[in-house]
Each structure stands twice: as C-alpha cells, then as structure tokens.
N, C-alpha and C. Protein backbone atom coordinates (compact mmCIF):
# COMPACT_ATOMS: atom_id res chain seq x y z
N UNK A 1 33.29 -17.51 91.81
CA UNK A 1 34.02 -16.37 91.31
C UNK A 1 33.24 -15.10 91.64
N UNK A 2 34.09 -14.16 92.60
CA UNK A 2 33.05 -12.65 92.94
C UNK A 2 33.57 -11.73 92.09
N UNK A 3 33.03 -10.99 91.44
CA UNK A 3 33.18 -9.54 90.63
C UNK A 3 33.03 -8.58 91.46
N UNK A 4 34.45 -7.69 91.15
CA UNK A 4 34.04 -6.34 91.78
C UNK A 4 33.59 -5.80 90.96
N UNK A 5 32.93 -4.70 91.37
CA UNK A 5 31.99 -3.27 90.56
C UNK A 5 33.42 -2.73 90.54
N UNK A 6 32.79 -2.25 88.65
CA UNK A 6 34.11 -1.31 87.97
C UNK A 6 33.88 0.33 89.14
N UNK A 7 34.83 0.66 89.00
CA UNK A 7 35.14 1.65 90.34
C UNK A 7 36.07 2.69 89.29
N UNK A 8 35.72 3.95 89.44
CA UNK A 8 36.22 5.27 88.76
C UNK A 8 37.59 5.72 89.19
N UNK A 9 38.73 5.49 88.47
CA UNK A 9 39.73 6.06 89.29
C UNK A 9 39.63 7.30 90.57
N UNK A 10 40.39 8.04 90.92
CA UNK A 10 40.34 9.14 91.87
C UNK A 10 40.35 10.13 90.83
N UNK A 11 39.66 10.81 91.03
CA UNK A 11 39.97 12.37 90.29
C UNK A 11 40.08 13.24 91.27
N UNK A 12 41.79 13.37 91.21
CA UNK A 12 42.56 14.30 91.38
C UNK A 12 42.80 15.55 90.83
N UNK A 13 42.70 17.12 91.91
CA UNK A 13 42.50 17.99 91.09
C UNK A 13 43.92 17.70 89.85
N UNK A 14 44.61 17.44 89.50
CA UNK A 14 46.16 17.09 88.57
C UNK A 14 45.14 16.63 87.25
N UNK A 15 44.44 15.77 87.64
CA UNK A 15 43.65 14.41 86.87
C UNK A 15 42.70 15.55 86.23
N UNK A 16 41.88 16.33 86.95
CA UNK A 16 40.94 17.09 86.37
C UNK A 16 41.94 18.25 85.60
N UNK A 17 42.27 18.85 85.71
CA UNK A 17 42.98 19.57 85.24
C UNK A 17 43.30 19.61 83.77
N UNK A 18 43.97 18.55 83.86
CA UNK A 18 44.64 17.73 82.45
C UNK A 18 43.40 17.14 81.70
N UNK A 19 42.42 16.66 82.46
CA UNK A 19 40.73 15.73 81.54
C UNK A 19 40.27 17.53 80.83
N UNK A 20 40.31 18.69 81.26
CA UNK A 20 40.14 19.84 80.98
C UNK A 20 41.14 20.71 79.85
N UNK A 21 42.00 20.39 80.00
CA UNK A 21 42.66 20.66 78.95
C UNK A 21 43.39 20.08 78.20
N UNK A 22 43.33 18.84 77.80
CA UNK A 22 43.33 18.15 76.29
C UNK A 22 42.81 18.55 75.58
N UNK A 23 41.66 18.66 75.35
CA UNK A 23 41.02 19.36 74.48
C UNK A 23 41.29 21.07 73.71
N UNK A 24 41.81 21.43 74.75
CA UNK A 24 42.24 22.65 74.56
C UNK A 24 43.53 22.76 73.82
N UNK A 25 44.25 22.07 74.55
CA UNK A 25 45.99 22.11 73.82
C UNK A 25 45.57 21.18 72.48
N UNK A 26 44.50 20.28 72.20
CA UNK A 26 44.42 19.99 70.94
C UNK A 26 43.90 21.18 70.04
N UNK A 27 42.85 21.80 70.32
CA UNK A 27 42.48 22.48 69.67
C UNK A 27 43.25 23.63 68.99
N UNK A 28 44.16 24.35 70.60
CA UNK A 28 45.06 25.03 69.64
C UNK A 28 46.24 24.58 69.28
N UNK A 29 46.93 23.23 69.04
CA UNK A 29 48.02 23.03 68.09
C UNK A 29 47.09 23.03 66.79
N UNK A 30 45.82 22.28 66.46
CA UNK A 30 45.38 22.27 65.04
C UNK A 30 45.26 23.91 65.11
N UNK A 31 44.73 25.47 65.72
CA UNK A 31 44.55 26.57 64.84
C UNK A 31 45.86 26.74 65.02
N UNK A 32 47.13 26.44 65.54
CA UNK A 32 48.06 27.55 65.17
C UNK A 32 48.93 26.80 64.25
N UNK A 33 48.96 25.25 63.95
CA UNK A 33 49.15 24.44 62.05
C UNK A 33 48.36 25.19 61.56
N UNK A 34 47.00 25.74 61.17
CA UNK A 34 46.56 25.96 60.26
C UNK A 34 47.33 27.58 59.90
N UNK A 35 47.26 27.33 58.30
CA UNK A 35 47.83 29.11 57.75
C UNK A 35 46.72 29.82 58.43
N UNK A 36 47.54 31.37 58.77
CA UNK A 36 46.33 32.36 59.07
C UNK A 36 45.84 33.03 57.98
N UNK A 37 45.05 34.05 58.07
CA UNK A 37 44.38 34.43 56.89
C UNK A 37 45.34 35.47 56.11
N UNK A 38 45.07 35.28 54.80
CA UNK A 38 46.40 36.50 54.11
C UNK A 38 46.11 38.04 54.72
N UNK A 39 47.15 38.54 54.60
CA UNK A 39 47.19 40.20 55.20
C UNK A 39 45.95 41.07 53.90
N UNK A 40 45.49 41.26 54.47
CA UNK A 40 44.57 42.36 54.01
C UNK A 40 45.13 44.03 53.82
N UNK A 41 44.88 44.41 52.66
CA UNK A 41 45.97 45.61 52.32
C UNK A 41 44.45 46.55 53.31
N UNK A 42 45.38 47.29 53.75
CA UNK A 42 44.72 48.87 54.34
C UNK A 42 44.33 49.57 53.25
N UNK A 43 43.34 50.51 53.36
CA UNK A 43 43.02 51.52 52.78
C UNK A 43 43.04 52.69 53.18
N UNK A 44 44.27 53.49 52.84
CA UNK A 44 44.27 54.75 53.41
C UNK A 44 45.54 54.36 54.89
N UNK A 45 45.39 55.02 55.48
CA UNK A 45 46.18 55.59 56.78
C UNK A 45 45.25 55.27 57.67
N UNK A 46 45.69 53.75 58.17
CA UNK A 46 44.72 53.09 58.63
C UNK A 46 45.18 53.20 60.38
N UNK A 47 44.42 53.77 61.45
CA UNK A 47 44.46 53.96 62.46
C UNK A 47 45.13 52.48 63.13
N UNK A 48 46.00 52.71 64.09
CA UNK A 48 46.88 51.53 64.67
C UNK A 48 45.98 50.61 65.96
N UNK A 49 46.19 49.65 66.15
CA UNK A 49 45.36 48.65 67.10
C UNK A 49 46.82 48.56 68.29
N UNK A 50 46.47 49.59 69.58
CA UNK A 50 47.20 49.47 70.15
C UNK A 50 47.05 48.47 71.48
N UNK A 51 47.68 47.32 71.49
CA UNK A 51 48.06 46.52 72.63
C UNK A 51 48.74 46.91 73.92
N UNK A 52 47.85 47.24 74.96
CA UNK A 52 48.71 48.57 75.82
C UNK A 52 48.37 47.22 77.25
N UNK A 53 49.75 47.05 78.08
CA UNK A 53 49.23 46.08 79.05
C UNK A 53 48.82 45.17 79.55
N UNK A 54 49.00 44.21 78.25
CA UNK A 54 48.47 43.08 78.06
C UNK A 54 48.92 41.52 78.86
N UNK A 55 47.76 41.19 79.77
CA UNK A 55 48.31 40.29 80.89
C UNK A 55 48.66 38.89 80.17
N UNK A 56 47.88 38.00 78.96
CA UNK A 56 48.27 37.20 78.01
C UNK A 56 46.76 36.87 78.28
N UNK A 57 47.09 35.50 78.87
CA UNK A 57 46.00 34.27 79.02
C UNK A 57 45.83 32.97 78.45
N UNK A 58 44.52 32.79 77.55
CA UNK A 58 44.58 31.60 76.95
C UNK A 58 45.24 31.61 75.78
N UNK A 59 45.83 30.63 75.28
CA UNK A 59 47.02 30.87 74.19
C UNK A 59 46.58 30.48 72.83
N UNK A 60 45.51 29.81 72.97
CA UNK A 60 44.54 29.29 71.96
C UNK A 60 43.46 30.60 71.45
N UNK A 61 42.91 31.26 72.57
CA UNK A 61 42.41 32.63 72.22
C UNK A 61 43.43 33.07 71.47
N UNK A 62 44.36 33.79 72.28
CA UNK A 62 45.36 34.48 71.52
C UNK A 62 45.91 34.31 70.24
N UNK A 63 45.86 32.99 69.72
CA UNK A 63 46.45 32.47 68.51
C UNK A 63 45.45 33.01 67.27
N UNK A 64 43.92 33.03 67.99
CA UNK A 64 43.34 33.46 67.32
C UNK A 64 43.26 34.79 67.11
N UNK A 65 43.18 35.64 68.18
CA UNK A 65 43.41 36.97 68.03
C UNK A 65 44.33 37.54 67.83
N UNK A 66 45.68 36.53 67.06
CA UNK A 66 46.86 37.50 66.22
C UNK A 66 46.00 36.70 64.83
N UNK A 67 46.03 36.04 64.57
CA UNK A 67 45.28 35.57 63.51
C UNK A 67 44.46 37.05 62.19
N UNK A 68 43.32 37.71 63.44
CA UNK A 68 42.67 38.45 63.46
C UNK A 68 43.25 39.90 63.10
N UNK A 69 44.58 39.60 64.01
CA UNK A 69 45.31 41.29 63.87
C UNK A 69 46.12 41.19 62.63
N UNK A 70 46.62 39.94 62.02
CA UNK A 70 47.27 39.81 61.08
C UNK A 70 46.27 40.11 59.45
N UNK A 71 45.58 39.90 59.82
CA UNK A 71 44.21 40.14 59.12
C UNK A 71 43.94 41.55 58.53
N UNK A 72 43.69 42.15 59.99
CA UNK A 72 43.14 43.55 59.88
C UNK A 72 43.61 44.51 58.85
N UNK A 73 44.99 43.96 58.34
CA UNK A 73 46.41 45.36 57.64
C UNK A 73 46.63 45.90 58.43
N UNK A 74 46.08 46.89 59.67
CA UNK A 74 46.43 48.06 60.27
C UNK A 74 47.55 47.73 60.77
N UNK A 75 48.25 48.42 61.15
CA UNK A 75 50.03 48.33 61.75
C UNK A 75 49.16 48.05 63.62
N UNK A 76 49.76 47.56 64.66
CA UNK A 76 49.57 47.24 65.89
C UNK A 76 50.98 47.47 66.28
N UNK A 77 50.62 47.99 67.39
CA UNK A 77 51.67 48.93 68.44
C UNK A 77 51.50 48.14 69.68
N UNK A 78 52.58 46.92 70.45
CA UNK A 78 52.10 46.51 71.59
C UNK A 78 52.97 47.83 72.74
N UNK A 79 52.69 48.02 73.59
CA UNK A 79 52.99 49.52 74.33
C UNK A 79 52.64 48.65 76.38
N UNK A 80 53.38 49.48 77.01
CA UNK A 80 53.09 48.94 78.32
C UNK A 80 54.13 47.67 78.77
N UNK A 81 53.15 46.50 79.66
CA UNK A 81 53.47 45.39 79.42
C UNK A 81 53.52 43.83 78.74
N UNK A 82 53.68 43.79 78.39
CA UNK A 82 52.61 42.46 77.29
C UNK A 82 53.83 41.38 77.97
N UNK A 83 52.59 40.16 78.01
CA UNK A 83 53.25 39.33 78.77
C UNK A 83 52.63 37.91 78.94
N UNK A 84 53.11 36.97 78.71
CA UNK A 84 52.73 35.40 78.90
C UNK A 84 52.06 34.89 77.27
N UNK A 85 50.97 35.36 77.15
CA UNK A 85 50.07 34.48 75.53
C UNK A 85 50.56 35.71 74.80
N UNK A 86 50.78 37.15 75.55
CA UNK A 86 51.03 38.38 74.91
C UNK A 86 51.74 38.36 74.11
N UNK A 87 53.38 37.52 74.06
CA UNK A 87 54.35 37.59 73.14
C UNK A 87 53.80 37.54 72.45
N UNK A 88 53.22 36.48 72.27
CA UNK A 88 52.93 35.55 70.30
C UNK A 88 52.82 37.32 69.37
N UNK A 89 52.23 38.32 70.05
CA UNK A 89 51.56 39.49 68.86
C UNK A 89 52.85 40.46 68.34
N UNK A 90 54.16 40.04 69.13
CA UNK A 90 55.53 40.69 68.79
C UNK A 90 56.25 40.53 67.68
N UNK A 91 56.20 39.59 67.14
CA UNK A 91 56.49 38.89 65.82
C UNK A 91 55.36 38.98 64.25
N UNK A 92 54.16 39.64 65.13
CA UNK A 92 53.45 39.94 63.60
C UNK A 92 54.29 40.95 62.77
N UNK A 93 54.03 40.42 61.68
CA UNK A 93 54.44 41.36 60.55
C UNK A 93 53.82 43.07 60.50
N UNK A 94 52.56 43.24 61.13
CA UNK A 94 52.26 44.51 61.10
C UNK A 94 52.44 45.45 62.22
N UNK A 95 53.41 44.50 63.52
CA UNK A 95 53.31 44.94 64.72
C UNK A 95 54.94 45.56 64.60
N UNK A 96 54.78 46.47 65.98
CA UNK A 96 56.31 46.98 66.59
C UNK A 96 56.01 47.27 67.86
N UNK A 97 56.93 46.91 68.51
CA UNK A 97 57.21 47.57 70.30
C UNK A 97 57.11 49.10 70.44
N UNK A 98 56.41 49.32 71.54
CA UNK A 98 56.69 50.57 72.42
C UNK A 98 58.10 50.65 72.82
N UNK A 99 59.17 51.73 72.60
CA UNK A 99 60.29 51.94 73.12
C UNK A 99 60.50 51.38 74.61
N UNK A 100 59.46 51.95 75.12
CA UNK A 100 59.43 51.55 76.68
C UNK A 100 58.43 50.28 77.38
N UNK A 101 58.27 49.37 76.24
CA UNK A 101 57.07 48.20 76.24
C UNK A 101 58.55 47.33 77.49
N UNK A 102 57.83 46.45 77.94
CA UNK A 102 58.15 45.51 78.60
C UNK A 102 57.71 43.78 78.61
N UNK A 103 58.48 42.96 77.99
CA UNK A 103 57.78 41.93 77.44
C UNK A 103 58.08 41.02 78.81
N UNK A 104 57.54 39.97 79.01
CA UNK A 104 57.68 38.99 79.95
C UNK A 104 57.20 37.74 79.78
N UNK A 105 57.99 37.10 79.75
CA UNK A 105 58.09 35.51 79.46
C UNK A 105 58.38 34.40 80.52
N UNK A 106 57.27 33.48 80.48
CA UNK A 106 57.39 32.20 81.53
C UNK A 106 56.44 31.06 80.78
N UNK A 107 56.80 29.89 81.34
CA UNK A 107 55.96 28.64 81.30
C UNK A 107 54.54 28.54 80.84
N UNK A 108 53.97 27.92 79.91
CA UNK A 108 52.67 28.10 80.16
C UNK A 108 52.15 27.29 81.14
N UNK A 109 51.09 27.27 81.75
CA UNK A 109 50.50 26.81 83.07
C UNK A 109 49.12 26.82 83.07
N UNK A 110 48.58 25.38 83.24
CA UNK A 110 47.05 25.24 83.52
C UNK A 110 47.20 26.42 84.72
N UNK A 111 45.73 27.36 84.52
CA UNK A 111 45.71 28.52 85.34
C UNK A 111 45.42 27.73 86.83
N UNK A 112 45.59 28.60 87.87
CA UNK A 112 45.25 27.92 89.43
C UNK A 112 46.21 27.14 89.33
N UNK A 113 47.22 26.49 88.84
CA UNK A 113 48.49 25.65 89.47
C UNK A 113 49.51 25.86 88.62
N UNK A 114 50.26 24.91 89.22
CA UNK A 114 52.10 25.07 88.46
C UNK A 114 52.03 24.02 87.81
N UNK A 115 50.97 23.32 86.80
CA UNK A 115 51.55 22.24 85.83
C UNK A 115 51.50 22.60 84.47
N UNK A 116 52.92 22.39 84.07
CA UNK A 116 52.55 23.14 82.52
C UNK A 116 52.25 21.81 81.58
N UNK A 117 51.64 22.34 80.98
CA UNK A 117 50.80 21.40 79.77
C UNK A 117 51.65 21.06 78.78
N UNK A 118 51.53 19.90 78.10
CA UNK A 118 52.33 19.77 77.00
C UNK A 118 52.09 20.08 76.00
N UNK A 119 52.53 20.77 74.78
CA UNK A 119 52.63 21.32 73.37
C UNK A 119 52.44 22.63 73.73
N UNK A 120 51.39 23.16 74.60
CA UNK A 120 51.54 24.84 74.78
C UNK A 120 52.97 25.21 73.92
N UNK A 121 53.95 25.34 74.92
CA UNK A 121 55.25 25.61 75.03
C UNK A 121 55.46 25.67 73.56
N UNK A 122 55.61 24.75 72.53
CA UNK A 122 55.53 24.62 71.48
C UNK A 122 54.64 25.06 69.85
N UNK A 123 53.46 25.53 70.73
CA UNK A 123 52.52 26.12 70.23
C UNK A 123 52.72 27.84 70.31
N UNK A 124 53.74 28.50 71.10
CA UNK A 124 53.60 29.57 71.42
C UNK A 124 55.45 29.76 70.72
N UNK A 125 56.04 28.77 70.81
CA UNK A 125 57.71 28.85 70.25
C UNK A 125 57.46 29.14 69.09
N UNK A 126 56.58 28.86 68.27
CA UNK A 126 56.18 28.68 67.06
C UNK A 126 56.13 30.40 65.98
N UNK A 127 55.69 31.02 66.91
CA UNK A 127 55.73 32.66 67.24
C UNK A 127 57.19 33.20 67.08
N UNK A 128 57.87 32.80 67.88
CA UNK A 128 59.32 33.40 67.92
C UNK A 128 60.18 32.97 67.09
N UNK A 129 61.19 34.35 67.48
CA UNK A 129 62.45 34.01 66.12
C UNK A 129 64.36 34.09 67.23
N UNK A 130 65.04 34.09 66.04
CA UNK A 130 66.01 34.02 66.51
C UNK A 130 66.40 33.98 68.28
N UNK A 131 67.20 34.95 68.38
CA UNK A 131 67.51 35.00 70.30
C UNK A 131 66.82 34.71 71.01
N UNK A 132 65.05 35.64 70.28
CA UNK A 132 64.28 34.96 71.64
C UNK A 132 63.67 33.67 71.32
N UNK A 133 63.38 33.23 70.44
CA UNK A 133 63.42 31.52 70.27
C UNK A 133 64.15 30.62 71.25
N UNK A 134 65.54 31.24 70.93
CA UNK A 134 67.00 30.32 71.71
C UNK A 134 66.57 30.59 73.05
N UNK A 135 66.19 31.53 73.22
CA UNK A 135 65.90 31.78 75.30
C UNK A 135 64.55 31.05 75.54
N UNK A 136 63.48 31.04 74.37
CA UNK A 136 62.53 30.22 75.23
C UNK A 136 62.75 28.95 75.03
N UNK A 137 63.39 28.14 74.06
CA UNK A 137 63.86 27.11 74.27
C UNK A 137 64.28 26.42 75.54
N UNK A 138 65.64 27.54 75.55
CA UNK A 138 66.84 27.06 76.54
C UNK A 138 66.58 27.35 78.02
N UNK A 139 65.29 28.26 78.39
CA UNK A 139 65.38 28.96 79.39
C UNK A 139 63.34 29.04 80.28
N UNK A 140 63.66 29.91 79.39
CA UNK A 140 61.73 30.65 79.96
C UNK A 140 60.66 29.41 79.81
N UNK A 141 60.55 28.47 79.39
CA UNK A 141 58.95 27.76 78.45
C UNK A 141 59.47 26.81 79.76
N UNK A 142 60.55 27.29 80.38
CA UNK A 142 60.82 25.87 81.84
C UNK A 142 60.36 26.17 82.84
N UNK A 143 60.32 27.61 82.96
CA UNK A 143 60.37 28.52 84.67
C UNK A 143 58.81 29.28 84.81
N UNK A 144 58.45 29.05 85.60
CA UNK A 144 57.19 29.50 86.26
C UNK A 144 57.59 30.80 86.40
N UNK A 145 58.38 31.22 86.71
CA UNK A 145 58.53 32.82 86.90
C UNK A 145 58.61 33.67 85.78
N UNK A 146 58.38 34.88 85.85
CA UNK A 146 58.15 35.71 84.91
C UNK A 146 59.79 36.14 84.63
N UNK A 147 60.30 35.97 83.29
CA UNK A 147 61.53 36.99 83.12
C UNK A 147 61.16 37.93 81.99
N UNK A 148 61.66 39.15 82.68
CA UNK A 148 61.24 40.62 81.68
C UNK A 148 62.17 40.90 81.06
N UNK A 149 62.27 41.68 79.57
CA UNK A 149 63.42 41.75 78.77
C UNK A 149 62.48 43.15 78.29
N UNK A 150 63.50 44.70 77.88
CA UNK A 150 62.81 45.30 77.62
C UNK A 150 62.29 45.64 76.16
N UNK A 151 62.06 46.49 75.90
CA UNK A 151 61.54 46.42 74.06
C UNK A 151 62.82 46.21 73.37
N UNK A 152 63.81 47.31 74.05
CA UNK A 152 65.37 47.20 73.37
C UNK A 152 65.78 46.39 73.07
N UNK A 153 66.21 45.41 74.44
CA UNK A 153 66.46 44.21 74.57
C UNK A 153 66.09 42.94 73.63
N UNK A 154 64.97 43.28 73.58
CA UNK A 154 64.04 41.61 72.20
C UNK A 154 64.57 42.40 71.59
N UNK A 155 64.74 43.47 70.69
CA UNK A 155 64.84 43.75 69.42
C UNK A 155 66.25 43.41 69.00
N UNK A 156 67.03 43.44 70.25
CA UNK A 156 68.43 43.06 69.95
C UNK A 156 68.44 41.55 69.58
N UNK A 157 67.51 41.09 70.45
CA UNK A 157 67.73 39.21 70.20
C UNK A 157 66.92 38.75 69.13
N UNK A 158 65.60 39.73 68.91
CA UNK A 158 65.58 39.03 67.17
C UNK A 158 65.62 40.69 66.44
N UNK A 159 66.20 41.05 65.76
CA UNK A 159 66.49 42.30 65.16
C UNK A 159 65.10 42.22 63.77
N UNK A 160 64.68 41.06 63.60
CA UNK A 160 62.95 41.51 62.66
C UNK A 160 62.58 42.58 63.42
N UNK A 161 62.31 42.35 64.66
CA UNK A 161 60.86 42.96 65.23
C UNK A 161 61.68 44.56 65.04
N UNK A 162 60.60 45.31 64.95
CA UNK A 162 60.69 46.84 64.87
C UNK A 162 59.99 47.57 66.07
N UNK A 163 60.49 48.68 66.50
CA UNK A 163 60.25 49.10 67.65
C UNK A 163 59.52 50.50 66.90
N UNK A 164 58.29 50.92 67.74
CA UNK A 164 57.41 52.02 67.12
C UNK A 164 57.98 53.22 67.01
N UNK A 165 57.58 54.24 66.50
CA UNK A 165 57.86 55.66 66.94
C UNK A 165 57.19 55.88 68.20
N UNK A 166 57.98 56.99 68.76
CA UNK A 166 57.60 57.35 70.21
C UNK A 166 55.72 57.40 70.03
C-alpha cells in the first residue's frame, strides 16, 4: 500500500480572496447585530461633521464609523458624492443630504475583483429604509455598476431622510 503526501489544494487568487475575507464579513455582521452606542445629547450648537465626497470602502470600517457619528449628537451633513459603504451614514438619525449630494449604489465587492461576498449585501441593507431598501434588494446589491440617484430622489424613496439647508 503507497501513500501519497497530503498536497495543499491550489490557491487560487478566488480561493485567496475569500480565505481573506471571512473573517472580515464575520466580523462585521457581529458589529453591525450589535446595538450602537445611545445618542449622546449635544451641548450647545454643536458644529456639524460634514461628509463631503465620500468614496465608501470597507463596510465593516464604516459600520463603525456611523456607530461613532451616531454617538457624537452633532447633526452630519453628507454633501458631494457619497457612495458604495457611504450610504449606510444617510439613514442616521442625526444626518441629512446636501440638496445637491449625489448618492451611488452598487454590489459590494472584494476590492481588485468582481466577486461579491456574502452577507456584505445584507450587512449594509440593514441601513436602509423603505424605496431605497426595495431598490437595493431588487436591483443595486446585484450590479457591479454604480447607479446614482440624487439627494431629491432618495428622499422621495425613503421620505425619513431629511435633506440639509443649503
């Protein structure tokens, strides 16, 4: 009887990719189950945390850094473009759109390729409400491409969110 030597599958960049982010998509479905921290009352006329241009990124960062803004009390103004991990900060309670903000929504995606990860999508739906819920459902959390909707526009599809003063 001959034994072969145990032999390492192929690691494929797909294979690496995914060995790289398990960990990650675990980590952030447990912070974005966990409650965030209660709103902290402002004191005074508390200067605004403006989100101006925001490309997104990691969604697990981000979860934490609305976490953080939800935190702060201060009111947050997202302004510009905000876009990809960016949504999630549209739906805080202390936030409102720039009249002329531009939001943009697509797939999440291990960065450097087109494979989207599983729970992301779900981890970031979690954020949204009404219309735009139904569109990332039905539509965006599928497509690699960016679709832009303007401040107007979201506010029409979930009428919570509030749009800033000029």
């Amino acid at each position: 009887m001959t034994t072969r030597p145990l032999t390492m599958p192929r690691l494929t960049p797909a294979r690496l990719a995914m060995s790289r982010l398990l960990p990650l998509v675990a980590a952030a479905l447990v912070a974005a189950l966990l409650p965030g921290p209660a709103l902290a009352q402002p004191r005074g006329k508390a200067e605004p945390i403006i989100i101006l241009n925001n490309k997104g990124g990691n969604v697990l960062e981000a979860v934490q850094y609305r976490n953080r803004l939800a935190a702060s009390g201060r009111p947050v103004q997202v302004r510009g473009y905000c876009r990809s991990a960016c949504t999630i900060y549209t739906t805080l309670p202390n936030a409102c759109l720039g009249p002329n903000a531009i939001i943009g929504f697509h797939a999440p995606r291990i960065p450097g390729t087109t494979i989207i990860p599983p729970l992301v999508d779900e981890i970031m739906g979690r954020f949204y409400r009404g219309g735009i819920l139904r569109k990332w459902n039905s539509e965006w959390k599928h497509s690699l491409k960016m679709h832009k909707i303007s401040a107007r526009d979201y506010v029409r599809l979930d009428p919570q969110t509030k749009l800033c003063p000029r």
